[in-house]
N, C-alpha and C. Protein backbone atom coordinates (compact mmCIF):
# COMPACT_ATOMS: atom_id res chain seq x y z
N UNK A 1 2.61 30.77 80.36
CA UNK A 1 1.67 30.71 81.45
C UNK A 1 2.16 31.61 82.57
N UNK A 2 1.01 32.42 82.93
CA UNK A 2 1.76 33.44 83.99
C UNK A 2 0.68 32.83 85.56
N UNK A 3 2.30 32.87 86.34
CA UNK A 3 1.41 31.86 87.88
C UNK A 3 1.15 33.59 88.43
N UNK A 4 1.32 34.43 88.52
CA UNK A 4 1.12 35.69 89.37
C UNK A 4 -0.36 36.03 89.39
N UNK A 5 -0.37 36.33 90.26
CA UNK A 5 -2.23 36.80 90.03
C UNK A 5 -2.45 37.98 89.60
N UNK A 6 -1.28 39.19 89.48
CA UNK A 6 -0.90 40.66 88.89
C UNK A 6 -0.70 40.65 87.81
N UNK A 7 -1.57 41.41 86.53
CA UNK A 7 -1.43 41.65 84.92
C UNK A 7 0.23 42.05 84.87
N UNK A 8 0.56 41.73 84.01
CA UNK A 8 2.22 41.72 83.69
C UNK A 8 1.94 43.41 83.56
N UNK A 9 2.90 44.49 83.69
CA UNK A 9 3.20 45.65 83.98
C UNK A 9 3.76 45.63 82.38
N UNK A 10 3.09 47.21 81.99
CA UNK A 10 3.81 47.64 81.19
C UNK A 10 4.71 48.56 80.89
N UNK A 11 5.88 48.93 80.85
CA UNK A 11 6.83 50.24 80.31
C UNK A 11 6.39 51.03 80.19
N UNK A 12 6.39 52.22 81.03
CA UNK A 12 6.25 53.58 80.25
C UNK A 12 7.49 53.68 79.16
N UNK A 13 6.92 54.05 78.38
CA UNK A 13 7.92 54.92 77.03
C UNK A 13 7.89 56.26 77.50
N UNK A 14 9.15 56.53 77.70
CA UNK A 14 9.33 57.85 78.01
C UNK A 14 10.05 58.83 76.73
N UNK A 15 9.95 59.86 76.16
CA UNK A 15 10.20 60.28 74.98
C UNK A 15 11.36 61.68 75.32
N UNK A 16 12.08 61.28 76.51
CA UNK A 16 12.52 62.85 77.02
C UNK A 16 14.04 62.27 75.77
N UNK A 17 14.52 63.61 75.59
CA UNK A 17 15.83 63.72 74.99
C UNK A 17 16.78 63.55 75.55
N UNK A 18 17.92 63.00 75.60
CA UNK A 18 19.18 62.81 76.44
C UNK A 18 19.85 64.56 75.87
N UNK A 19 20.54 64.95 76.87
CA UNK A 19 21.28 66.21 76.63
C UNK A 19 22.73 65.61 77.03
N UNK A 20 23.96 66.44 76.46
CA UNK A 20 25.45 66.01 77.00
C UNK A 20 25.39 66.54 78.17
N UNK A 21 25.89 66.13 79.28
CA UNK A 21 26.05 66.91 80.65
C UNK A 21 26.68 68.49 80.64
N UNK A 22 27.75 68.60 79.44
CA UNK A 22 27.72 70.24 79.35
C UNK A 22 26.97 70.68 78.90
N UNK A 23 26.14 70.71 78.33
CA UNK A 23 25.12 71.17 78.25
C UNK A 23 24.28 71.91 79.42
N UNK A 24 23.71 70.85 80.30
CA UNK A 24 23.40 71.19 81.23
C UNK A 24 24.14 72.13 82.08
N UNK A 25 25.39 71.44 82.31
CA UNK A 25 25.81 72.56 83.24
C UNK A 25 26.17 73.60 82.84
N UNK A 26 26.24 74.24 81.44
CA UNK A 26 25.82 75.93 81.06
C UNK A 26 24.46 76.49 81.18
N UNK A 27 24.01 75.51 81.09
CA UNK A 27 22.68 76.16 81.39
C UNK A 27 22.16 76.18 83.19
N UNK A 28 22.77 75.72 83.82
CA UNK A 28 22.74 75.80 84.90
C UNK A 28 23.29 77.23 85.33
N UNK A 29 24.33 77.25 84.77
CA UNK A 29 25.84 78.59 85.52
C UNK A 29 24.89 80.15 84.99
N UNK A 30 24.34 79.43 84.02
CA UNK A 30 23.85 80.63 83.35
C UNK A 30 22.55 81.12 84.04
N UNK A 31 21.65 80.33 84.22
CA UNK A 31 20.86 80.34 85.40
C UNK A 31 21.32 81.24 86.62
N UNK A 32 22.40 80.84 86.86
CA UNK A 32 22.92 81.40 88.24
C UNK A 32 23.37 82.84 88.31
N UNK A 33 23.72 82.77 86.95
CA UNK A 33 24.28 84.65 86.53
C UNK A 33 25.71 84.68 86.73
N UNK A 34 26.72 83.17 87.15
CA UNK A 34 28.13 83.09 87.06
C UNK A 34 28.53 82.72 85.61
N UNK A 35 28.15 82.78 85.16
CA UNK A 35 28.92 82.36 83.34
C UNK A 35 30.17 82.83 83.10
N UNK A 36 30.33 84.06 83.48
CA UNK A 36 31.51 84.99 83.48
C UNK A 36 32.85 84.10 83.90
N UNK A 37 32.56 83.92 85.79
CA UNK A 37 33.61 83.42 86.35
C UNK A 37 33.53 82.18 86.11
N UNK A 38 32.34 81.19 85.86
CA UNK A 38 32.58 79.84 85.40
C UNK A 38 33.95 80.08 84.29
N UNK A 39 33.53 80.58 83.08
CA UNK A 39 34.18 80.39 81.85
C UNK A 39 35.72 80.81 82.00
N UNK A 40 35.45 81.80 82.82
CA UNK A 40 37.10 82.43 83.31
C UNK A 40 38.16 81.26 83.89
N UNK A 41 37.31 80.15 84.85
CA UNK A 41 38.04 79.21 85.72
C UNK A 41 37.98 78.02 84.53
N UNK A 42 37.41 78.10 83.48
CA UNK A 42 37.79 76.85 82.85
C UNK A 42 38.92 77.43 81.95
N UNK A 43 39.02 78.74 81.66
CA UNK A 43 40.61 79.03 80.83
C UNK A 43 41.58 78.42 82.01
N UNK A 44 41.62 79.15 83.19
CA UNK A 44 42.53 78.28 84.36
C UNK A 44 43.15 76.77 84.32
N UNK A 45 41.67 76.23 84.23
CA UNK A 45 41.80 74.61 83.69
C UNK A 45 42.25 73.77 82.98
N UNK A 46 42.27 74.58 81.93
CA UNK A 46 42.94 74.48 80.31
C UNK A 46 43.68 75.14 80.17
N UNK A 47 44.51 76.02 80.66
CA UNK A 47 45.94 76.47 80.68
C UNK A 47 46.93 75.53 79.53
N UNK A 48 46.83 74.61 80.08
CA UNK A 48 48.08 73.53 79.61
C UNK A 48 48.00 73.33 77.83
N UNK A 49 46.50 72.84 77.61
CA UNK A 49 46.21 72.79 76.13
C UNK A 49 46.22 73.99 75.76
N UNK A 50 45.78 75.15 76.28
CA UNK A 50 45.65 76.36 75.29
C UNK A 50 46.84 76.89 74.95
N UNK A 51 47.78 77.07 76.02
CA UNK A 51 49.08 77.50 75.51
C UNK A 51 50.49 76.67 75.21
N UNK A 52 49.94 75.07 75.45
CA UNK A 52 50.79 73.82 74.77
C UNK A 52 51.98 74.00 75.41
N UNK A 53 52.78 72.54 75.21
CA UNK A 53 53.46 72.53 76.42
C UNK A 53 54.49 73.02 76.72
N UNK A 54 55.44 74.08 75.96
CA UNK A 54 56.39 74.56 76.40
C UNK A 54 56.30 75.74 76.96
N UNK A 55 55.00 76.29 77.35
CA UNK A 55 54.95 77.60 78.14
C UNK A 55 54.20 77.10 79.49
N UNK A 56 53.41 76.02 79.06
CA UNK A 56 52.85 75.41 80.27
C UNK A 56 53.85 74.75 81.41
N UNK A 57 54.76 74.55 80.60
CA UNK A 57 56.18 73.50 81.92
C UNK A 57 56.68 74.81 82.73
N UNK A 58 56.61 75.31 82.58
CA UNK A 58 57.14 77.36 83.00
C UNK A 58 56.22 78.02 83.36
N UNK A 59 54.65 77.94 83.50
CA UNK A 59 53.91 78.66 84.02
C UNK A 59 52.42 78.14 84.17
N UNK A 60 51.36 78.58 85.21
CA UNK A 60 50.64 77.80 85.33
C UNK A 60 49.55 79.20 85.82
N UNK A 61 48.74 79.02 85.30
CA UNK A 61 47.55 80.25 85.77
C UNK A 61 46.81 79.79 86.98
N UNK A 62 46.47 80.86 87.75
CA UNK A 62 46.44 80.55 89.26
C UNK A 62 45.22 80.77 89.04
N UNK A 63 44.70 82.19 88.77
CA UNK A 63 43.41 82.79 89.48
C UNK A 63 42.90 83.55 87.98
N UNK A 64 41.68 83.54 88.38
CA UNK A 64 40.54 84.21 87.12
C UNK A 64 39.86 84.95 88.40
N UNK A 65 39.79 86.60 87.58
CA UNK A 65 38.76 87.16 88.87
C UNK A 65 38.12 88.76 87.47
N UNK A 66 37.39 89.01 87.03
CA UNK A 66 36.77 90.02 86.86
C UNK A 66 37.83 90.22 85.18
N UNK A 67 37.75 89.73 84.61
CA UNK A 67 38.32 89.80 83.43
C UNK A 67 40.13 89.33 83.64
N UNK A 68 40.83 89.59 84.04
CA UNK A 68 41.64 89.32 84.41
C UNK A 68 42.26 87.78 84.79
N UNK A 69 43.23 87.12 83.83
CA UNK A 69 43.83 85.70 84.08
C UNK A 69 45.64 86.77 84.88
N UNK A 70 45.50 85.24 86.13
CA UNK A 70 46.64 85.50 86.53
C UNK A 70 47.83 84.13 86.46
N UNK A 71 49.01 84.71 86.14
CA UNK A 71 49.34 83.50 85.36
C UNK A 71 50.84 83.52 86.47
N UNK A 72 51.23 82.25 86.97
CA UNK A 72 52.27 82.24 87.64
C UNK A 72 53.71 81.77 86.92
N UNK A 73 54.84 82.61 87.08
CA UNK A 73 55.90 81.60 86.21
C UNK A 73 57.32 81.99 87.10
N UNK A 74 58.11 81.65 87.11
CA UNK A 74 59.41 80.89 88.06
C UNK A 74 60.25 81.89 87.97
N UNK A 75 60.12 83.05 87.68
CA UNK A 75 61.43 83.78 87.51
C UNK A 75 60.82 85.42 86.29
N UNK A 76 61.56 86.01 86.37
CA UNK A 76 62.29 87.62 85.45
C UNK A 76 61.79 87.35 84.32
N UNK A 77 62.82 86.43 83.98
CA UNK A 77 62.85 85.83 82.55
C UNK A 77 61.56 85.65 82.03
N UNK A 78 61.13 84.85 82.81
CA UNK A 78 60.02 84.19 81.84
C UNK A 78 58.40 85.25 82.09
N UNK A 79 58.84 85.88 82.65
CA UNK A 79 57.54 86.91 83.18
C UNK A 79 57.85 87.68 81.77
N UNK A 80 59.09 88.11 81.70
CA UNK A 80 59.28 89.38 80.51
C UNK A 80 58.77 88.40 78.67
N UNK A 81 59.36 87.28 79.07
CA UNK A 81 59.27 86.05 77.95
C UNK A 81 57.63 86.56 77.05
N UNK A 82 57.19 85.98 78.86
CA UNK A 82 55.66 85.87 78.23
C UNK A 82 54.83 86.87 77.81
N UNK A 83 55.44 88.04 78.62
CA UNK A 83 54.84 89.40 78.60
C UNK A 83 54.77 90.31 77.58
N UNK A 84 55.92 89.34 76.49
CA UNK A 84 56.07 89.47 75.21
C UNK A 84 55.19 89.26 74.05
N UNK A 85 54.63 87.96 75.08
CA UNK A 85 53.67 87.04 73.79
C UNK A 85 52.32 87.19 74.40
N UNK A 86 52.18 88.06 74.92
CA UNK A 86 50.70 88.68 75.85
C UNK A 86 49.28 88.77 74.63
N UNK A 87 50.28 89.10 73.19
CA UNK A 87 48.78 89.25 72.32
C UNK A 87 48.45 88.04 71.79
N UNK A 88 49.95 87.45 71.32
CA UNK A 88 49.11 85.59 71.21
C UNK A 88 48.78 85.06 72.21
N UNK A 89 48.52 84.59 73.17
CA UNK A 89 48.50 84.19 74.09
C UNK A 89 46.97 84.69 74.27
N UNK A 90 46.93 85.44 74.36
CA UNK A 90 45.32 86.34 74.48
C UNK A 90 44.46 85.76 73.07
N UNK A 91 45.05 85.50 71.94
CA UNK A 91 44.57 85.14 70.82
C UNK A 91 43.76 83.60 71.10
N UNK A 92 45.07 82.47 71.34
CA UNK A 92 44.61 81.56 71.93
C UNK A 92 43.47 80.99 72.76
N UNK A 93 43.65 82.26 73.70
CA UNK A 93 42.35 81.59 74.80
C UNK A 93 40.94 82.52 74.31
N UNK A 94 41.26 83.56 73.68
CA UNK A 94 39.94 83.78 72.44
C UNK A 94 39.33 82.92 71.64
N UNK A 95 40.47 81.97 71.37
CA UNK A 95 39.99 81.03 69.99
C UNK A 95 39.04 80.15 71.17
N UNK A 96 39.08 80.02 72.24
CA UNK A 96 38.24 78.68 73.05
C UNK A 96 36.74 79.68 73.14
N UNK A 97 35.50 78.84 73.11
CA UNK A 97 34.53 79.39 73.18
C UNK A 97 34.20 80.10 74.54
N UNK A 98 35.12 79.45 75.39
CA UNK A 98 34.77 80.06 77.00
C UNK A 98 36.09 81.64 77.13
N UNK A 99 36.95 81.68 76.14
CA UNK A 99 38.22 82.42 76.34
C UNK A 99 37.65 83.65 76.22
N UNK A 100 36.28 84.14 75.53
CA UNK A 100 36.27 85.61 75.47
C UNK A 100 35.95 86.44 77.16
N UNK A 101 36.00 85.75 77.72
CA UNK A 101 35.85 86.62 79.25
C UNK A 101 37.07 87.37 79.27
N UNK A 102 38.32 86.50 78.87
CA UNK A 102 39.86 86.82 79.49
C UNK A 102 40.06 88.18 79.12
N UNK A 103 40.25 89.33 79.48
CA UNK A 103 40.51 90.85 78.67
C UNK A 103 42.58 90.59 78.99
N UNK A 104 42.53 90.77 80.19
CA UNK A 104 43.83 90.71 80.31
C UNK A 104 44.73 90.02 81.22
N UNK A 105 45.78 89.44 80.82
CA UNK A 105 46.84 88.53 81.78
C UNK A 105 47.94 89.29 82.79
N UNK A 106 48.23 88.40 83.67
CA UNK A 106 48.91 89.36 84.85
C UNK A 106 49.68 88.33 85.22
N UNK A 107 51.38 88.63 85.10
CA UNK A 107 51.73 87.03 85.06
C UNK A 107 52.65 87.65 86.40
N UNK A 108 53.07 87.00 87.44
CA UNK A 108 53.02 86.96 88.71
C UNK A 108 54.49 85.99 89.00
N UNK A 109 55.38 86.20 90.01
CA UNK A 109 56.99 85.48 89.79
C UNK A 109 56.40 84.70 91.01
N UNK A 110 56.64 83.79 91.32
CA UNK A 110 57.73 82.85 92.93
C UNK A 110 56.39 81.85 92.96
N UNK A 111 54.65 81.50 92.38
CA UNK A 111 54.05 80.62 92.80
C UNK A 111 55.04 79.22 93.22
N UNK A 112 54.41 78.71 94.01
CA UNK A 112 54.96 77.29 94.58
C UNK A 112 54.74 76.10 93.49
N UNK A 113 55.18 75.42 93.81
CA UNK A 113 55.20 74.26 92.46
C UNK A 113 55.86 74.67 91.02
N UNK A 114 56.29 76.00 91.22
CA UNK A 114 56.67 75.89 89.61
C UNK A 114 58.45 75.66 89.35
């Protein structure tokens, strides 16, 4: 028994598709005409997984700007280390679907925190 004097309301069924939120937000960046530097700042991001953790405890990529990753690390050593492993390293962040922006690394001595 319904006491309301208003017909009970019915549901719209709505039939839209759920999308993953990345999704969206490539299609947003892309929209915008930043895809480039988006994808560049998520190698930045992912530093740590892409090059796993014993190069990551020693160096940390600062800046993405126009093809170019800049990568900070503590000393001589480890600048020449890495500067060594410049084509794996480049391989790596190729293998990520966002890594083909990276052309080339620029690894940089004294950042803070390292």
């Amino acid at each position: 028994m319904n006491y309301s004097s208003q017909p009970p309301r019915r549901r719209r069924a709505y039939n839209r598709v759920l999308q993953p939120v990345g999704g969206v937000i490539e299609k947003v960046v892309k929209s915008l005409g930043i895809s480039r530097s988006y994808h560049g700042w998520l190698v930045v991001s992912k530093w740590p997984e892409i090059v796993g953790e014993r190069i990551a405890a020693r160096s940390r990529a600062i800046r993405y700007s126009e093809g170019t990753l800049q990568v900070a690390v503590p000393d001589d050593t480890w600048r020449q280390e890495l500067s060594m492993e410049r084509e794996a390293i480049l391989r790596k962040i190729h293998g990520y679907p966002f890594g083909r922006v990276v052309n080339e690394l620029r690894f940089v001595q004294g950042e803070k925190g390292l």
